[in-house]
Protein backbone atom coordinates (compact mmCIF):
# COMPACT_ATOMS: atom_id res chain seq x y z
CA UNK A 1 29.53 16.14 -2.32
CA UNK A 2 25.93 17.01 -2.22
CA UNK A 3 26.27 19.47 -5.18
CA UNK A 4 28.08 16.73 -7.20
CA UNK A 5 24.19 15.22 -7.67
CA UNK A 6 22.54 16.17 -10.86
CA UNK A 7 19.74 18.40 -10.20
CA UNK A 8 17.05 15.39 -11.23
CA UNK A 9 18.51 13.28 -8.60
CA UNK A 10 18.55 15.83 -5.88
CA UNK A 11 14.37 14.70 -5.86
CA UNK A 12 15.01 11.57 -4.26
CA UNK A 13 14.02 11.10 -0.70
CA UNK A 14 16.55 11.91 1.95
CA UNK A 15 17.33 15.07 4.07
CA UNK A 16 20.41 15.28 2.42
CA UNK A 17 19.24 15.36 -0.88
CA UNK A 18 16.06 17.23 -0.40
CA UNK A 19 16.22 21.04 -2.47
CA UNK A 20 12.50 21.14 -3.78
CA UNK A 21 10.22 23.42 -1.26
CA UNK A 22 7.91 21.29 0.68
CA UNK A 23 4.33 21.07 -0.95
CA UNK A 24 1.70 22.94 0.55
CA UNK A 25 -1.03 20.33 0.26
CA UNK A 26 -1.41 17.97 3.11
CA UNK A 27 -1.63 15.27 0.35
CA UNK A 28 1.90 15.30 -0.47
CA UNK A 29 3.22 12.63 1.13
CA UNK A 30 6.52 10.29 1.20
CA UNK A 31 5.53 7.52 -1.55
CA UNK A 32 8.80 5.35 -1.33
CA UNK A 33 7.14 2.55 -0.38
CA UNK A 34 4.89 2.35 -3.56
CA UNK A 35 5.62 -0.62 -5.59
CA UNK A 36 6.59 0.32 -9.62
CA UNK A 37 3.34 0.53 -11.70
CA UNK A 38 5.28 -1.80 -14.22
CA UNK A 39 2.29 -2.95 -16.25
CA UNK A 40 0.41 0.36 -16.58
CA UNK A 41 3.96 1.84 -17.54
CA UNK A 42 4.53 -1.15 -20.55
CA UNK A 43 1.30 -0.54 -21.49
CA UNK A 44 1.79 3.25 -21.99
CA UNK A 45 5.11 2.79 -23.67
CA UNK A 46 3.25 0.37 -26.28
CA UNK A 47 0.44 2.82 -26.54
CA UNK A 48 2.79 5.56 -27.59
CA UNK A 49 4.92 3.84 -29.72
CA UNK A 50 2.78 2.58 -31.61
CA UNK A 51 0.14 5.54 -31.91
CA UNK A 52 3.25 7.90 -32.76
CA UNK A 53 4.30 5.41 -35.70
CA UNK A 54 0.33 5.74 -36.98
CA UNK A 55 0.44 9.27 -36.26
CA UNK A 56 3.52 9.90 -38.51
CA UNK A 57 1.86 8.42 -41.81
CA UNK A 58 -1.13 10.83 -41.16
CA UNK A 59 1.34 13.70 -40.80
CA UNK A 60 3.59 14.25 -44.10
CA UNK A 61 4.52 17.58 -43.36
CA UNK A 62 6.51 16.31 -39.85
CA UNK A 63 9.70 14.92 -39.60
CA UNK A 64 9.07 10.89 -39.92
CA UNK A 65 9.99 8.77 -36.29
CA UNK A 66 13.88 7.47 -36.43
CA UNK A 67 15.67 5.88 -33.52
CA UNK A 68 16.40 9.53 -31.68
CA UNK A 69 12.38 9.79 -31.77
CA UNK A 70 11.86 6.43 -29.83
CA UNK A 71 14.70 6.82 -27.67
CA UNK A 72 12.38 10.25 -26.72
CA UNK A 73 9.55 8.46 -26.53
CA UNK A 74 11.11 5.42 -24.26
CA UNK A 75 12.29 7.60 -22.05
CA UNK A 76 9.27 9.62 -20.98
CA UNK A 77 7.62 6.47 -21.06
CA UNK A 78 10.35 5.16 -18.28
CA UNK A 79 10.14 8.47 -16.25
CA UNK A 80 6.36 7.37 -15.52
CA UNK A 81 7.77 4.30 -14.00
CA UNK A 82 8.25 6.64 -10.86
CA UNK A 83 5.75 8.80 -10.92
CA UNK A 84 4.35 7.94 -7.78
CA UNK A 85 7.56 7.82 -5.88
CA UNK A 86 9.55 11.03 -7.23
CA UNK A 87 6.33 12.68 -9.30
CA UNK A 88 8.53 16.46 -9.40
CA UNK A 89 11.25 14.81 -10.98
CA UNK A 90 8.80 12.36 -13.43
CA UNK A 91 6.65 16.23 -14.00
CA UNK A 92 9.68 17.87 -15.39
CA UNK A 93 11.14 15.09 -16.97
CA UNK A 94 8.42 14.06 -19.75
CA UNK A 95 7.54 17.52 -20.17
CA UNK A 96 11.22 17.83 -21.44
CA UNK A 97 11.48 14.84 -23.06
CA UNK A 98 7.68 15.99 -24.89
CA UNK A 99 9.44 19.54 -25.43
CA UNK A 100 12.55 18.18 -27.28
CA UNK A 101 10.27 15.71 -29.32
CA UNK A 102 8.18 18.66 -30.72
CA UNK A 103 11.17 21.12 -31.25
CA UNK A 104 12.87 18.47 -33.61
CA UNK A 105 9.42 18.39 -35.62
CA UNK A 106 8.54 14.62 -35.04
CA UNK A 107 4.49 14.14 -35.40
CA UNK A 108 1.81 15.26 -32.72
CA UNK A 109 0.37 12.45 -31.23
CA UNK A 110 0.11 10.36 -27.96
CA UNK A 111 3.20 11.63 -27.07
CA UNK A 112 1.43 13.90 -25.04
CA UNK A 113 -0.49 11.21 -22.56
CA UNK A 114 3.18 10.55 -21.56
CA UNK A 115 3.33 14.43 -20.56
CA UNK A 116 -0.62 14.77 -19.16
CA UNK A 117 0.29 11.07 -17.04
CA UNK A 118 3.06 12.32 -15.62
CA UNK A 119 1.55 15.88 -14.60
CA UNK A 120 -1.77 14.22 -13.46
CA UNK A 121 0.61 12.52 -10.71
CA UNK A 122 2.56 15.57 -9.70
CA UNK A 123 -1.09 17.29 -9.39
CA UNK A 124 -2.54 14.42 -7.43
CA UNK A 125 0.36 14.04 -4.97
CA UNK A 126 -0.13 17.78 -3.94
CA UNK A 127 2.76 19.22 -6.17
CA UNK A 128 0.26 21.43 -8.00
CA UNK A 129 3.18 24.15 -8.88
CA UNK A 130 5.67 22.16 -10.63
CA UNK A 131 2.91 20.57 -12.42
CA UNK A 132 1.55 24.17 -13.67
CA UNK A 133 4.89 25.04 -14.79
CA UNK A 134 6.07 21.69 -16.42
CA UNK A 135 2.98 21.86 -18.67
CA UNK A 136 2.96 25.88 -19.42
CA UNK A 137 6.72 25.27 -19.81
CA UNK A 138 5.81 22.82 -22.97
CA UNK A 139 3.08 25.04 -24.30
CA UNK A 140 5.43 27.85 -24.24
CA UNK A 141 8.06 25.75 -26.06
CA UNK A 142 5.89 24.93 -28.68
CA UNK A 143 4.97 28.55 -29.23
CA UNK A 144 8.15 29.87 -29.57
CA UNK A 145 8.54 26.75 -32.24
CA UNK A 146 5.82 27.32 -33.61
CA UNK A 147 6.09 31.19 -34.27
CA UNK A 148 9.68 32.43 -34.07
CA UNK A 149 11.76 29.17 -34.40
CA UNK A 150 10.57 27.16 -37.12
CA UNK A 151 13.08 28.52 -39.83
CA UNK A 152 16.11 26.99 -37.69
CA UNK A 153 14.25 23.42 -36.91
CA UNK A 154 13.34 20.75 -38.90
CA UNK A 155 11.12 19.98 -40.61
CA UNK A 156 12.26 21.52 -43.46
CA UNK A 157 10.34 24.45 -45.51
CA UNK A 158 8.07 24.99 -42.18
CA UNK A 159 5.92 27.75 -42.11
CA UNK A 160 4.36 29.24 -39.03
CA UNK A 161 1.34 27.18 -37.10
CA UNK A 162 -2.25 28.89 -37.55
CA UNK A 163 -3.35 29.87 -33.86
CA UNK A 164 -6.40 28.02 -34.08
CA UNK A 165 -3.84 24.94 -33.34
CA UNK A 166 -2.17 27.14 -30.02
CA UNK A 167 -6.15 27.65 -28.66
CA UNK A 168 -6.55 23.80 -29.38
CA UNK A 169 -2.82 22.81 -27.26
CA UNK A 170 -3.93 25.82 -24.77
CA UNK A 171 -7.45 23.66 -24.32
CA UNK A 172 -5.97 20.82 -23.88
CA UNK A 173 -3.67 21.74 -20.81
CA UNK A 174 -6.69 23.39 -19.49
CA UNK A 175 -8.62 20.29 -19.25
CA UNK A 176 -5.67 18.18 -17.82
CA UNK A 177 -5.17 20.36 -15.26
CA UNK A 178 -8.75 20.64 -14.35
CA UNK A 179 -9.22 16.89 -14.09
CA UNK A 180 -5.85 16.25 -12.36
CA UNK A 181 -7.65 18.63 -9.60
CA UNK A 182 -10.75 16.99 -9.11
CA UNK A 183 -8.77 13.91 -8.90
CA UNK A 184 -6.23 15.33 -6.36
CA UNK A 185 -9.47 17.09 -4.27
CA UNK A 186 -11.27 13.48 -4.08
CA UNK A 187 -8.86 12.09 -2.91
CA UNK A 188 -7.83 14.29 -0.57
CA UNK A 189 -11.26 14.15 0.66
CA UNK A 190 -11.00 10.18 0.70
CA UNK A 191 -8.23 11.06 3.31
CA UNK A 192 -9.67 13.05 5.59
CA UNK A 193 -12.42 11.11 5.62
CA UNK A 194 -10.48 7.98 6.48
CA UNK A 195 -8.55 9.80 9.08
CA UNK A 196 -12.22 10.98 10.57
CA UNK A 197 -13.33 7.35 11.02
CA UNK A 198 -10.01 6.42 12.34
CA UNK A 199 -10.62 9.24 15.00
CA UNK A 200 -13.81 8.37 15.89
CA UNK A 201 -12.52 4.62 16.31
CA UNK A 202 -9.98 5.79 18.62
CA UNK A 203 -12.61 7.84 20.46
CA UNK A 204 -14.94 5.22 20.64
CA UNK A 205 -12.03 3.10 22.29
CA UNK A 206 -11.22 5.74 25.02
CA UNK A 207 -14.72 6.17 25.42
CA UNK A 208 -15.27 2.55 26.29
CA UNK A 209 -11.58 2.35 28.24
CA UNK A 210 -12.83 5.33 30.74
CA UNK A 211 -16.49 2.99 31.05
CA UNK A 212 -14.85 0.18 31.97
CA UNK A 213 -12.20 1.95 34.36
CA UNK A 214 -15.47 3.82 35.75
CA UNK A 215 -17.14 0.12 36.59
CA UNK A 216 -14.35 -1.50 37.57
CA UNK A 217 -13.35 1.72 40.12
CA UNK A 218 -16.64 1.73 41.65
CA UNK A 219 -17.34 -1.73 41.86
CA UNK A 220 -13.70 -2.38 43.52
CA UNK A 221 -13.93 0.66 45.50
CA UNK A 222 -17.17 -0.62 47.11
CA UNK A 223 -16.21 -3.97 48.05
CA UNK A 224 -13.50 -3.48 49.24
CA UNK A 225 -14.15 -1.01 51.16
CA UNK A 226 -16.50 -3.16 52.95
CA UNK A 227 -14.28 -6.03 53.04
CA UNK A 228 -11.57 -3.85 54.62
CA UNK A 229 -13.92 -2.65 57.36
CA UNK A 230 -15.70 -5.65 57.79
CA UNK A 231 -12.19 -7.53 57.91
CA UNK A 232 -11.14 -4.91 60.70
CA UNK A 233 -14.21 -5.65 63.31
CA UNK A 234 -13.65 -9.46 62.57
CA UNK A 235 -9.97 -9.05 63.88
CA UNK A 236 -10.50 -7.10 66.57
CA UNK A 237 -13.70 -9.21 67.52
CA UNK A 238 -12.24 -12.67 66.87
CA UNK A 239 -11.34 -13.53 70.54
CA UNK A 240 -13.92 -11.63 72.63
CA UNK A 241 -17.23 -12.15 70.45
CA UNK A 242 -16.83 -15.12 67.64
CA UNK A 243 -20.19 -14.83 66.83
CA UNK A 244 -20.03 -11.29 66.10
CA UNK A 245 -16.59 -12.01 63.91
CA UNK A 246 -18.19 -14.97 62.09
CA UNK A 247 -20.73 -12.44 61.48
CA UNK A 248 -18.34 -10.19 59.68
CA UNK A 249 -16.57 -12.62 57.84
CA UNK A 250 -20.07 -13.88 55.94
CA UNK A 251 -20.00 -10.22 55.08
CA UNK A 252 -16.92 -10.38 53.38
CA UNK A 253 -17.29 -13.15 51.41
CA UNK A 254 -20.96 -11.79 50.26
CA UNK A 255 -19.72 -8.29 49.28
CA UNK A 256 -16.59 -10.25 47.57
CA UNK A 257 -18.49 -12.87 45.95
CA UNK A 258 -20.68 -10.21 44.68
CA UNK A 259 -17.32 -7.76 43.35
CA UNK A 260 -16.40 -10.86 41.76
CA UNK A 261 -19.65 -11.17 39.74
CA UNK A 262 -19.96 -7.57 38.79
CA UNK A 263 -15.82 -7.72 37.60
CA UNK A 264 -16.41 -11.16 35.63
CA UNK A 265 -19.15 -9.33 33.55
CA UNK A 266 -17.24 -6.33 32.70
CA UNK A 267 -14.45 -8.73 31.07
CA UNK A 268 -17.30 -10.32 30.01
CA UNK A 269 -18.05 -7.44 27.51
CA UNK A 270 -14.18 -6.74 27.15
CA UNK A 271 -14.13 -10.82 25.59
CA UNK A 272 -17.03 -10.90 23.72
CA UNK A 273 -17.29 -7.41 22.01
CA UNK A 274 -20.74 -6.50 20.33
CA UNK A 275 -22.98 -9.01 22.05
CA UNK A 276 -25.38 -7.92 24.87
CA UNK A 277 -24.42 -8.44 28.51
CA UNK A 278 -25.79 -12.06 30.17
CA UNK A 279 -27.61 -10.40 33.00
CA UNK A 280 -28.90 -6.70 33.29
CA UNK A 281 -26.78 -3.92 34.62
CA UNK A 282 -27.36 -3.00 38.14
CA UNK A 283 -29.79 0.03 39.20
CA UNK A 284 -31.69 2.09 41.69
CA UNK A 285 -33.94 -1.10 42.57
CA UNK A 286 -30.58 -2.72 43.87
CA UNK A 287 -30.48 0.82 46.31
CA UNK A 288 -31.57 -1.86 49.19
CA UNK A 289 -29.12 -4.21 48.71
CA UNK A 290 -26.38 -1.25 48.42
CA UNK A 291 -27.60 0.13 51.96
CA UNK A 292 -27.73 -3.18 53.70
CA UNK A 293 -24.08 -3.64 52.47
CA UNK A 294 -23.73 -0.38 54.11
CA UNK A 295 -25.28 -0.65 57.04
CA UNK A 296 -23.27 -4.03 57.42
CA UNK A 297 -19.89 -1.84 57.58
CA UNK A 298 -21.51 0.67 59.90
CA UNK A 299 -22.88 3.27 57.82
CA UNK A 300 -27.08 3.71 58.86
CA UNK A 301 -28.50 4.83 55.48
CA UNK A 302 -31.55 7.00 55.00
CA UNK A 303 -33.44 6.73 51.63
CA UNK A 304 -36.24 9.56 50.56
CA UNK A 305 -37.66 9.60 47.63
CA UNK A 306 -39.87 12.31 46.12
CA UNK A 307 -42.20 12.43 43.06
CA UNK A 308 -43.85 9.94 41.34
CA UNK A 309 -41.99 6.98 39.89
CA UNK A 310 -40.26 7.33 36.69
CA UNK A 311 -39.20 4.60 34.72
CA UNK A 312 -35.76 5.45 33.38
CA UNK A 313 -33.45 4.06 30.83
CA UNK A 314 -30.70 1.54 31.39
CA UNK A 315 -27.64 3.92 31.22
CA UNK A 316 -29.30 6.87 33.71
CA UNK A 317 -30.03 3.89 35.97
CA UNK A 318 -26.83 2.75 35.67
CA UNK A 319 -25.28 5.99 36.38
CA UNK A 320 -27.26 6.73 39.22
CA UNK A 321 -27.00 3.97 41.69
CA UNK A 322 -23.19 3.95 40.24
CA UNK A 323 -23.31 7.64 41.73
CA UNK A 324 -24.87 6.70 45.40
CA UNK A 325 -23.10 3.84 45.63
CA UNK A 326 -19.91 6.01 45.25
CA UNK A 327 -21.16 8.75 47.03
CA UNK A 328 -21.64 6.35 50.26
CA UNK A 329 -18.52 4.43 49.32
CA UNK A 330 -16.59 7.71 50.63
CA UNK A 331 -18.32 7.81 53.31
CA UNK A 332 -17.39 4.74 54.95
CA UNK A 333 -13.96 5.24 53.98
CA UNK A 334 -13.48 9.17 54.39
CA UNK A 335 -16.02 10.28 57.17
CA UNK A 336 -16.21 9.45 60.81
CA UNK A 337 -20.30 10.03 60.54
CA UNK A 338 -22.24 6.46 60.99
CA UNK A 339 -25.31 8.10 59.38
CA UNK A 340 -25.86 9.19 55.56
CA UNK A 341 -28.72 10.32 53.91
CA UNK A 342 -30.06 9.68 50.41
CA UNK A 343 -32.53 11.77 48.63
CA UNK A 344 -34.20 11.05 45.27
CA UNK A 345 -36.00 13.55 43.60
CA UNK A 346 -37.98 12.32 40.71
CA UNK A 347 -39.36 14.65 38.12
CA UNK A 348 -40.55 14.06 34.46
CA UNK A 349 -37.73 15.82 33.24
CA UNK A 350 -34.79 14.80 35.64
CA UNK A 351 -33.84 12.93 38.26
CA UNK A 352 -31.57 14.59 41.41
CA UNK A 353 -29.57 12.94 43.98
CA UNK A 354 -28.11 14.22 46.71
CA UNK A 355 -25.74 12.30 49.37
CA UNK A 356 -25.52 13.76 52.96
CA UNK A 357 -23.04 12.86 56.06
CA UNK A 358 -22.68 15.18 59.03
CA UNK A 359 -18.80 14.17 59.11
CA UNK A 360 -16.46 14.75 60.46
CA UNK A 361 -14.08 14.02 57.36
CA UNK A 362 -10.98 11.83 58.08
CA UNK A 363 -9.64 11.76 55.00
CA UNK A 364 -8.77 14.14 51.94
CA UNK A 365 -8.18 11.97 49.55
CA UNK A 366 -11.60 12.23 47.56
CA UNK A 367 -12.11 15.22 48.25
CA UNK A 368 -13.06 18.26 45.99
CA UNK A 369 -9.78 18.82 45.14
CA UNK A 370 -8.22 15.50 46.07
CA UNK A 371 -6.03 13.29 43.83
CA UNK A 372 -9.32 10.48 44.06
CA UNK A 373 -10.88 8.69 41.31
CA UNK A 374 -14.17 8.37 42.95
CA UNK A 375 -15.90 12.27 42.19
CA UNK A 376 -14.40 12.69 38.79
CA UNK A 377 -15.94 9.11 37.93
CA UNK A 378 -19.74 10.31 39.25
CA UNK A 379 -18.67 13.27 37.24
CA UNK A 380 -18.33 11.90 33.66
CA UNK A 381 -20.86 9.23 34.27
CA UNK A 382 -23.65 12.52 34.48
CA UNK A 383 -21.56 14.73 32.24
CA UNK A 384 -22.10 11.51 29.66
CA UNK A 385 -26.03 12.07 30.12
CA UNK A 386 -25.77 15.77 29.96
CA UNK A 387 -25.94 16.06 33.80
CA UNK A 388 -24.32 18.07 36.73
CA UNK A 389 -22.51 16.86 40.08
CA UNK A 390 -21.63 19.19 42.86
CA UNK A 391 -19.80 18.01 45.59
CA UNK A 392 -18.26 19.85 48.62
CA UNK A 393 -18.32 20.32 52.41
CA UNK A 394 -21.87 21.91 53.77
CA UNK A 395 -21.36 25.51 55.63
CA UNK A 396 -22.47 23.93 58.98
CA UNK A 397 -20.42 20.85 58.34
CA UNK A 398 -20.71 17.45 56.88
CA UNK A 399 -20.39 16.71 53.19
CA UNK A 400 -22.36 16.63 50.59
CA UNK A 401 -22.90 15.22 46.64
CA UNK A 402 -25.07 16.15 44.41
CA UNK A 403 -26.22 15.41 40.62
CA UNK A 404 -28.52 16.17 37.94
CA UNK A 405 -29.58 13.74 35.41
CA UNK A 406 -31.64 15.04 32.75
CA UNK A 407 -34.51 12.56 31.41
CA UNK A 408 -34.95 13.61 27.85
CA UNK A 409 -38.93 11.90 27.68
CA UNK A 410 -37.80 8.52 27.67
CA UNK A 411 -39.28 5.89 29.63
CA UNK A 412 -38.10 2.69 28.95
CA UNK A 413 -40.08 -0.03 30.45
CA UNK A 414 -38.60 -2.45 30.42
CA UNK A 415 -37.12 -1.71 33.51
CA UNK A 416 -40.00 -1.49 36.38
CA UNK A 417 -39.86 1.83 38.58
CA UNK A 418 -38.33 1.99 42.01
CA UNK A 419 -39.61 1.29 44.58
CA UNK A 420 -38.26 1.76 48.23
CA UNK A 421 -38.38 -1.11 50.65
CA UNK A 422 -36.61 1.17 52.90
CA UNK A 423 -38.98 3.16 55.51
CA UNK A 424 -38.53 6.87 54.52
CA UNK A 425 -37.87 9.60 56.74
CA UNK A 426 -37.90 13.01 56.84
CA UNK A 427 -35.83 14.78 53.92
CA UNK A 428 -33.10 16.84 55.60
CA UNK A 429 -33.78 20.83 55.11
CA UNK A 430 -31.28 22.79 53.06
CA UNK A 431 -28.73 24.34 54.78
């Protein structure tokens, strides 16, 4: 059945129907959703007919326009009714429709915009090929016409075409093709452009999806984690010390009140896209509240600090106390050591942090290799700022974390330096 299809209509979309080769351009693409260029098309087919009938009176030597000339013209005018949606098929068919008009000797005239229209869309659509060939096809036509034919076609009494017309026709393809080109290149570049901005949308998006995943883990993680420990003395202390439970419980709802503020402004910025948070992002001057909530579910936390104070910029302070707070976070949920220690090491062109416990570990869940969310967040918060963090058990046992932030000579000051309120101690020696 499928051969029973004329070989015009085997164009039209469908994997049944499909026998032309794919195109290799990537701007050939599937245009059956195009609405019919109706207007343009009318307009053409006035435009022709009525430029052929003035070109005829100008051209005594050519056969004059009867009703087989317009039924020609019509129908190449028609074919460019589809160009957009079968532009092969509309290719071929004017430049047959153009190569029967000239054979039978009617006048030269705009019947060839209905052959240069209907290659310009084969060109543009990527079909470059059966463009080439539709128009060389013609040109060869009306050579053979023009030079070997002409005794058995009309007109009448013909003689042979100077080839100073042939360089002219020859010219004239030329330039077609060369403009359908440039038109098929720009847009092709309009494409790629457009997909580039819609991939850097999309990366943008997942960009801002792994931020807010990355606040929302480590604020979560936190909390909770001293909720769940906090909630775990306060059971087992609720009969023999009450004061000691009550103590406990304050803790929780602090540490969840405070979860609950730092969630509420994420969504915050998830509701209101493009405006500027209500209240500043948290940083290393909040390292004193982030050890007291520490030291409130056990953990005694050292804090040194070395060099002189560095203002930094919103998104490295960010990232850093983001990367303690995690950094301790594991410890109170995967070490049996009480005692961490925090070191800061601030020069002018990075900062370094490094998280110590003595261990022992009691869990494996965040651990180098682990399935955890908690290192490969620290990770991609310093990998975002160009920055390193190493994290692993130390040879004489223990764990620690370390990162790198690079400061590339910014000092933003509108944040003011760090200062600890926390009594320093002596810096741990490297193992």
């Amino acid at each position: 059945m499928e051969n029973a299809w004329p070989p015009w209509a085997r164009r039209c979309p469908g994997p049944a129907r499909e026998r032309w080769p794919s195109p290799p351009a990537e701007g050939a693409r599937s245009r059956s959703g195009t609405r019919l260029p109706w207007l343009s098309t009318l307009v053409v087919t006035v435009l022709v007919l009525v430029g052929s009938g003035f070109a005829g009176h100008d051209q005594p030597g050519r056969v004059p326009l009867d009703a087989f000339a317009r039924v020609l013209l019509v129908t190449g005018t028609a074919l460019l009714l589809f160009r957009h949606r079968c532009p092969r098929t509309v290719a071929l068919g004017t430049a047959a429709t153009t190569a029967v008009y000239l054979a039978a000797g009617y006048p030269y005239g705009p019947v060839f915009l209905t052959l240069a229209l209907g290659a310009f869309a084969a060109i543009v659509a990527g079909y470059r090929k059966v463009a080439w060939c539709a128009l060389g096809g013609v040109w060869v036509c009306h050579v053979l016409v023009a030079y070997w034919l002409y005794r058995r076609l009309p007109p009448p009494h013909d003689g042979p075409a100077p080839w100073e017309q042939e360089f002219f026709v020859l010219a004239w393809v030329v330039a077609v093709v060369a403009l359908s080109e440039l038109a098929r290149v720009r847009r092709e570049q309009l494409a790629r452009a457009r997909a580039e901005r819609a991939a850097a949308e999309r990366r943008r998006a997942d960009e801002e999806r792994l931020r807010i995943a990355r606040e929302l883990h480590d604020v979560l993680a936190h909390s909770i984690s001293v909720i769940n420990v906090q909630a775990g003395v306060g059971l087992a202390l609720l009969d023999s010390d009450p004061e000691q439970a009550r103590s406990a419980l304050s803790t929780i709802k602090d540490a969840s009140k405070e979860a609950l503020g730092e969630v509420r402004q994420v969504l915050d910025t998830l509701r209101t896209p493009g405006d500027a948070p209500r209240s500043p992002a948290p940083g290393l001057d909040r390292l004193p509240e982030l050890t007291a909530q520490a030291r409130s579910a056990g953990l005694a936390v050292e804090v040194t600090t070395e060099g002189a104070p560095v203002a930094l910029a919103p998104g490295t302070d960010l990232a850093a106390f983001r990367i303690v707070q995690e950094a301790l976070t594991n410890i109170v949920r995967h070490s049996g050591s009480r005692t961490a220690r925090v070191l800061l090491v601030r020069t002018p062109g990075a900062l370094e942090i490094r998280v110590d416990d003595d261990g022992p570990a009691t869990s494996a869940a965040d651990g180098p290799e682990g399935g955890g969310n908690g290192l490969v967040g620290m990770r991609e918060r310093a990998a975002a700022l160009g920055g390193t963090v190493e994290a692993g058990p130390r040879p004489d046992g223990g764990f620690r974390v370390r990162a790198r932030i690079p400061l590339p000579g910014a000092h933003d000051p509108g944040r003011a330096p760090y200062t600890d309120t926390v009594t320093p101690t002596a810096t741990e020696e490297e193992s």
